[in-house]
Protein backbone atom coordinates (compact mmCIF):
# COMPACT_ATOMS: atom_id res chain seq x y z
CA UNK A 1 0.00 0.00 0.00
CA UNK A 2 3.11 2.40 0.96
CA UNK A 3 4.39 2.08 -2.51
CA UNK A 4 1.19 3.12 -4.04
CA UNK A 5 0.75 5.66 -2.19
CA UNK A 6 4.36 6.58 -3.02
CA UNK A 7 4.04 5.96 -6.64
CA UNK A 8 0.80 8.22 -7.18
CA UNK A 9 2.62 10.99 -4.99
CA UNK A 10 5.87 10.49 -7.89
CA UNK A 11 3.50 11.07 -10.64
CA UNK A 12 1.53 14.19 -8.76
CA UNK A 13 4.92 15.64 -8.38
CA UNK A 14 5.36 15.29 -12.24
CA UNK A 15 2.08 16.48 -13.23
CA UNK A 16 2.99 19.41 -11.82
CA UNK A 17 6.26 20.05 -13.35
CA UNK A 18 6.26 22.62 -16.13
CA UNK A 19 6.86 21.46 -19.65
CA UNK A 20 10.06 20.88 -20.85
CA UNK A 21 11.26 23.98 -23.05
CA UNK A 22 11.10 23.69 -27.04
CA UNK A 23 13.95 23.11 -28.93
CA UNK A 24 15.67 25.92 -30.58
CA UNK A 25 14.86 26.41 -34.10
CA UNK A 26 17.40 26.29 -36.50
CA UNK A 27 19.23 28.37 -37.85
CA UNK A 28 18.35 29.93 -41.10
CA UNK A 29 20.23 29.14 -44.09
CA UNK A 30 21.66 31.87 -46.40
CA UNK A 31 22.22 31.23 -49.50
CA UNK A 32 25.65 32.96 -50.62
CA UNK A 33 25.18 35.71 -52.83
CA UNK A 34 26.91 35.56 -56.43
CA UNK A 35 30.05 37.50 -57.11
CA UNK A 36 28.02 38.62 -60.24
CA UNK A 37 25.71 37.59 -63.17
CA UNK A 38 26.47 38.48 -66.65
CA UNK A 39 23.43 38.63 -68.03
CA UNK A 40 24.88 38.54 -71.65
CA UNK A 41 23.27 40.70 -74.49
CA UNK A 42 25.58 39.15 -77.17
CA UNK A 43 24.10 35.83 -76.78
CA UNK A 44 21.38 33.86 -75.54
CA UNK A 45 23.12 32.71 -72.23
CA UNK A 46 23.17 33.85 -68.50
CA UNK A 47 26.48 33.27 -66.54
CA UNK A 48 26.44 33.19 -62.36
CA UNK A 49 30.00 33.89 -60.93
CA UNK A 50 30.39 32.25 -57.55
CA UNK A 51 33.38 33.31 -56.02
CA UNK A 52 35.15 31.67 -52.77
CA UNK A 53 39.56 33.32 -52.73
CA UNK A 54 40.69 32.24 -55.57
CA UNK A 55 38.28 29.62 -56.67
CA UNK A 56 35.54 30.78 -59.22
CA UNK A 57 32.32 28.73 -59.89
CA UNK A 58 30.28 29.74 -62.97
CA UNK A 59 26.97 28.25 -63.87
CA UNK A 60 25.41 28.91 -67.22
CA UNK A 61 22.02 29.22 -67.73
CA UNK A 62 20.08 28.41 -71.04
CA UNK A 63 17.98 31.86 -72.23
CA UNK A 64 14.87 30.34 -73.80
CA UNK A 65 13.91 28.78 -70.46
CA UNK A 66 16.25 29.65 -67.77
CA UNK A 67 17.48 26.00 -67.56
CA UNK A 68 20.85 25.31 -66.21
CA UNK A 69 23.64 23.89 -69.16
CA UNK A 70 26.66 23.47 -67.31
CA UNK A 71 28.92 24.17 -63.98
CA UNK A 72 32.30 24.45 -64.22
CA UNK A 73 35.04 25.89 -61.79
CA UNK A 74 38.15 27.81 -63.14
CA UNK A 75 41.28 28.81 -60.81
CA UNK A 76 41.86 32.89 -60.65
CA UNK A 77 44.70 34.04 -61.92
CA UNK A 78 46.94 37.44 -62.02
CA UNK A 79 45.10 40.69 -62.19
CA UNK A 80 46.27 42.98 -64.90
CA UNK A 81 45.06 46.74 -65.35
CA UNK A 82 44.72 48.28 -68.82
CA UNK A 83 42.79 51.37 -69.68
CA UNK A 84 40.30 51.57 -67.05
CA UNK A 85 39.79 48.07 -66.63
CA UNK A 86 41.09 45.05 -64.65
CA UNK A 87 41.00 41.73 -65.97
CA UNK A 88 41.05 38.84 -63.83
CA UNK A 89 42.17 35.69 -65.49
CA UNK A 90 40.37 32.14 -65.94
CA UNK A 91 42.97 29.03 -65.51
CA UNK A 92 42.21 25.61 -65.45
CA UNK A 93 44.53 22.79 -64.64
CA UNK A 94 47.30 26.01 -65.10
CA UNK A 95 46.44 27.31 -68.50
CA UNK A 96 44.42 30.19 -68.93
CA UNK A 97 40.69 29.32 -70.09
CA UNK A 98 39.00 32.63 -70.35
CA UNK A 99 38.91 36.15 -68.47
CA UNK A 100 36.49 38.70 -66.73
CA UNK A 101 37.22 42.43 -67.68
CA UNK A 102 35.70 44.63 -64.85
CA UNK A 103 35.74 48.48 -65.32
CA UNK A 104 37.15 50.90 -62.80
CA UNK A 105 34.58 52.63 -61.47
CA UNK A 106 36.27 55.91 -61.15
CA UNK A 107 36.67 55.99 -65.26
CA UNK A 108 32.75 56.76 -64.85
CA UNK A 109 30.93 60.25 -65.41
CA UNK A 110 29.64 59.38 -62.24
CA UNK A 111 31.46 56.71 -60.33
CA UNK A 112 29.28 56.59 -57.21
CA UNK A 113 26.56 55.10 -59.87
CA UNK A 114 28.31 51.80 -59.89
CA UNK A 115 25.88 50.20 -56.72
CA UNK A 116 26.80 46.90 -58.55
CA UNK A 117 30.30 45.59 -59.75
CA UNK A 118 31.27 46.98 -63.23
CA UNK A 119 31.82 43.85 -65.31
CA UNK A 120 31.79 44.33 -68.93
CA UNK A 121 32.27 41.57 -70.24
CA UNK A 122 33.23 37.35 -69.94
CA UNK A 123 35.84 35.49 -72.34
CA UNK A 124 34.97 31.81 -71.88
CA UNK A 125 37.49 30.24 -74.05
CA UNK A 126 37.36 31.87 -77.63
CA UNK A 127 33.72 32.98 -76.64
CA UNK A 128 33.57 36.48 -76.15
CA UNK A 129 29.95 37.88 -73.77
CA UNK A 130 29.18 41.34 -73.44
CA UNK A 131 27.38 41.56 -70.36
CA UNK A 132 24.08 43.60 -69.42
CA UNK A 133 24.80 46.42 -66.93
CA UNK A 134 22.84 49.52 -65.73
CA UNK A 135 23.84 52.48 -63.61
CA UNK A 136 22.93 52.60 -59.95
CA UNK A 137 21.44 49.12 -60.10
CA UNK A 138 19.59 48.03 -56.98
CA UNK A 139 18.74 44.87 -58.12
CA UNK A 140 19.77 42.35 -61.54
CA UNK A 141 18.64 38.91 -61.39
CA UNK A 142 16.57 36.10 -63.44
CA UNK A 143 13.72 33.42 -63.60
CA UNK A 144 12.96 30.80 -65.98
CA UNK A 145 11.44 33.45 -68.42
CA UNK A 146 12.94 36.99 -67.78
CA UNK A 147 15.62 39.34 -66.84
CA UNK A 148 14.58 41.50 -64.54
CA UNK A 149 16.76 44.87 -62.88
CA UNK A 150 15.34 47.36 -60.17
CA UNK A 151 17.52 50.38 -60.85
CA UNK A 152 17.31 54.13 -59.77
CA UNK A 153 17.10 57.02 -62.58
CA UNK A 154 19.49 60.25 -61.28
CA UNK A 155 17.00 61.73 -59.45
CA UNK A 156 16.80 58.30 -56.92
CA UNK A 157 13.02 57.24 -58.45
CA UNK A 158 13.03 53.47 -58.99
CA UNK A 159 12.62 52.36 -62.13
CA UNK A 160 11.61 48.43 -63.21
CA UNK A 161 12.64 46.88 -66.15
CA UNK A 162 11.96 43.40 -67.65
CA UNK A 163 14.08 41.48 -70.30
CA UNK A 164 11.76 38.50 -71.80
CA UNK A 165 13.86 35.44 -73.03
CA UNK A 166 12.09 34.90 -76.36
CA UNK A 167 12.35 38.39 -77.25
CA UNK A 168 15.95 38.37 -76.70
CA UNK A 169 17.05 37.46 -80.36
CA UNK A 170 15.13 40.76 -81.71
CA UNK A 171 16.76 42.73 -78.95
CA UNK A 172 18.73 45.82 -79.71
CA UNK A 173 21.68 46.75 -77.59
CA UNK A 174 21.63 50.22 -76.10
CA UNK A 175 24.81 52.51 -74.71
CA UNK A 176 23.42 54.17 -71.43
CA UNK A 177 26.00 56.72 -69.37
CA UNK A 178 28.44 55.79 -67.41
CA UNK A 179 29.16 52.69 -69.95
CA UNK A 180 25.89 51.28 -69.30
CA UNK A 181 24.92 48.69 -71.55
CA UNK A 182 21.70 47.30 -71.88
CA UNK A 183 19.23 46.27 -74.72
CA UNK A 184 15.80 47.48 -75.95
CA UNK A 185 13.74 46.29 -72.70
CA UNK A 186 10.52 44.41 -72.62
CA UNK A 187 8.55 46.16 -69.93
CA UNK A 188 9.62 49.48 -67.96
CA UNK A 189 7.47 50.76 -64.94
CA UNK A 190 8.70 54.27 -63.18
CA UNK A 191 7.69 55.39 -60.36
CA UNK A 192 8.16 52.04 -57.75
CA UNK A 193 8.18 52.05 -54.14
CA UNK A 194 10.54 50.40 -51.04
CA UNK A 195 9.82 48.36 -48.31
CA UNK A 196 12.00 47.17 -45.74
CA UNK A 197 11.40 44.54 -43.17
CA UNK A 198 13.93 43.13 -40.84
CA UNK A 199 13.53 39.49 -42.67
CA UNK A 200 12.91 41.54 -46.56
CA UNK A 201 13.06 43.93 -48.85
CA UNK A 202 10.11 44.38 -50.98
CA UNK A 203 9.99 47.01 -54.49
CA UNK A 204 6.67 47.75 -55.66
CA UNK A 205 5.75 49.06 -59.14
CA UNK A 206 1.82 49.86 -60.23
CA UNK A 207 2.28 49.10 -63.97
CA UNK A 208 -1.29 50.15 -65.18
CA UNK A 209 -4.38 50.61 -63.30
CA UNK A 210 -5.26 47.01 -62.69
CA UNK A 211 -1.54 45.40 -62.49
CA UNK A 212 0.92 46.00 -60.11
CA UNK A 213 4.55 44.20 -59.63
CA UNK A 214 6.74 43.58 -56.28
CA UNK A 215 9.91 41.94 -56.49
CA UNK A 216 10.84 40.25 -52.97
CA UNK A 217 13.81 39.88 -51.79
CA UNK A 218 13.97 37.59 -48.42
CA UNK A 219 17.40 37.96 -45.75
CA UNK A 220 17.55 34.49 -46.51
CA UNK A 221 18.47 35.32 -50.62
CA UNK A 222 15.51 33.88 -51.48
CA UNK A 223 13.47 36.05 -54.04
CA UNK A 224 10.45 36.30 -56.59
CA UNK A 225 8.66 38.47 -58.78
CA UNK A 226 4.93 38.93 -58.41
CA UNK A 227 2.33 40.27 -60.96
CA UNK A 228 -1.20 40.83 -59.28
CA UNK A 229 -4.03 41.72 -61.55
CA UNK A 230 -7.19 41.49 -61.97
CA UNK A 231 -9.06 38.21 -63.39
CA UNK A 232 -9.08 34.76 -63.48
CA UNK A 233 -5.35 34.67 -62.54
CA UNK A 234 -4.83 37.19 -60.00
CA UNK A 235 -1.32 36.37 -59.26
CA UNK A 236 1.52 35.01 -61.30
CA UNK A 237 4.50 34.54 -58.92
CA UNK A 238 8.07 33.55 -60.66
CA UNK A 239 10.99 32.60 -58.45
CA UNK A 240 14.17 34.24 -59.00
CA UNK A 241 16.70 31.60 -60.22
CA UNK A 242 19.94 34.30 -58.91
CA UNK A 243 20.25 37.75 -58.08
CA UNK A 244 22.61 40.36 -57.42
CA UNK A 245 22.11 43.44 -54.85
CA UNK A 246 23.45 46.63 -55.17
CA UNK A 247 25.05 48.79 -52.32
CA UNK A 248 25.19 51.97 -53.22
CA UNK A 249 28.78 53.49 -54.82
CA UNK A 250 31.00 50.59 -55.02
């Protein structure tokens, strides 16, 4: 009878013990953010630069559909500077493979405009790229059907434009100041809007009365483009594949 007694007291005692606490959640990844995209306007391709010291990874990504062709990793070599530029060399198993020619910002009209790294242009083996890149770019990045870069005009009012993959072929390239280059864009909307968050950033653009677009960009590098409209689709969402950020004057 004592160890009944002693037993129910035991499980009394328990009862009344508070809850263990939860486990902690964990951590959130963050995806790395690319060392750049060359979003080329020479040909249909799309190159992400993933850089860790010395060690580049590039990924290239088809243009008709935003599919992923190929990953390779290149060695980087000796920095030379010539004429405003510095070109960082591609080596693999010693022997050079290709190059990246970046442009000193300070050989700008207005070298503060470079938010995003100058590049110019990509030599992958005898392949030369001429790569897509705006003045005081906040954001450049892609899905699996457009380009798409949040940029400010000289007054600071955003400005979105969109670069659509089949009509890429028919696009002209355009010489904007401070060597901008671009090509002749799909969609343009002026006049966007910022939000910040402590877990986003979030740029919002009324196209036309009943369409409006927000590109989000989540602390955790994950980001999307939204179209809302009215009808039987009210929302078309496309995940960013890769993006770049600007910071202000590089």
């Amino acid at each position: 009878m004592r160890l009944v007694i002693a037993s129910l007291a035991l499980l009394l005692a328990a009862c009344d013990q508070a809850e263990p606490p939860p486990l902690p959640a964990p951590p959130q990844v963050v995806t790395p953010e690319p060392w750049f995209i060359c979003d080329a306007i020479s040909a249909p391709v799309l190159l992400v630069f993933e850089r860790e010291g010395q060690v580049a990874r590039v990924a290239q990504y088809d243009k008709p559909n935003g599919a992923i062709v190929q990953r390779t990793a290149y060695e980087i070599g000796a920095e030379e500077g010539a004429a405003g530029s510095v070109y960082f060399t591609l080596l693999q198993n010693g022997v050079e493979a290709g190059a990246v020619r970046q442009l000193n910002p300070g050989i700008l009209e207005t070298p503060s405009s470079a938010y995003t790294t100058p590049i110019s242009s990509v030599r992958i083996g005898d392949r030369e790229i001429t790569c897509r890149w705006l003045p005081r770019t906040r954001v450049i990045g892609f899905t699996g059907r457009r380009t798409i870069v949040v940029s400010e005009d000289r007054d600071g009012d955003l400005i979105y434009t969109s670069y659509d993959f089949p009509a890429a072929a028919e696009a002209r390239p355009i010489d904007l100041s401070d060597n901008g280059r671009t090509t002749t864009f799909s969609l343009e909307v002026r006049g966007g809007s910022e939000e910040t968050t402590p877990d986003a950033t979030r740029y919002v653009f009324q196209a036309d009365s009943e369409t409006r677009i927000s590109v989000d960009l989540a602390r955790t590098r994950i980001g999307r483009v939204a179209v809302e409209r009215h009808g039987p689709e009210p929302i078309q969402v496309e995940p960013l594949i890769a993006y770049v950020e600007g910071r202000g004057g590089q």
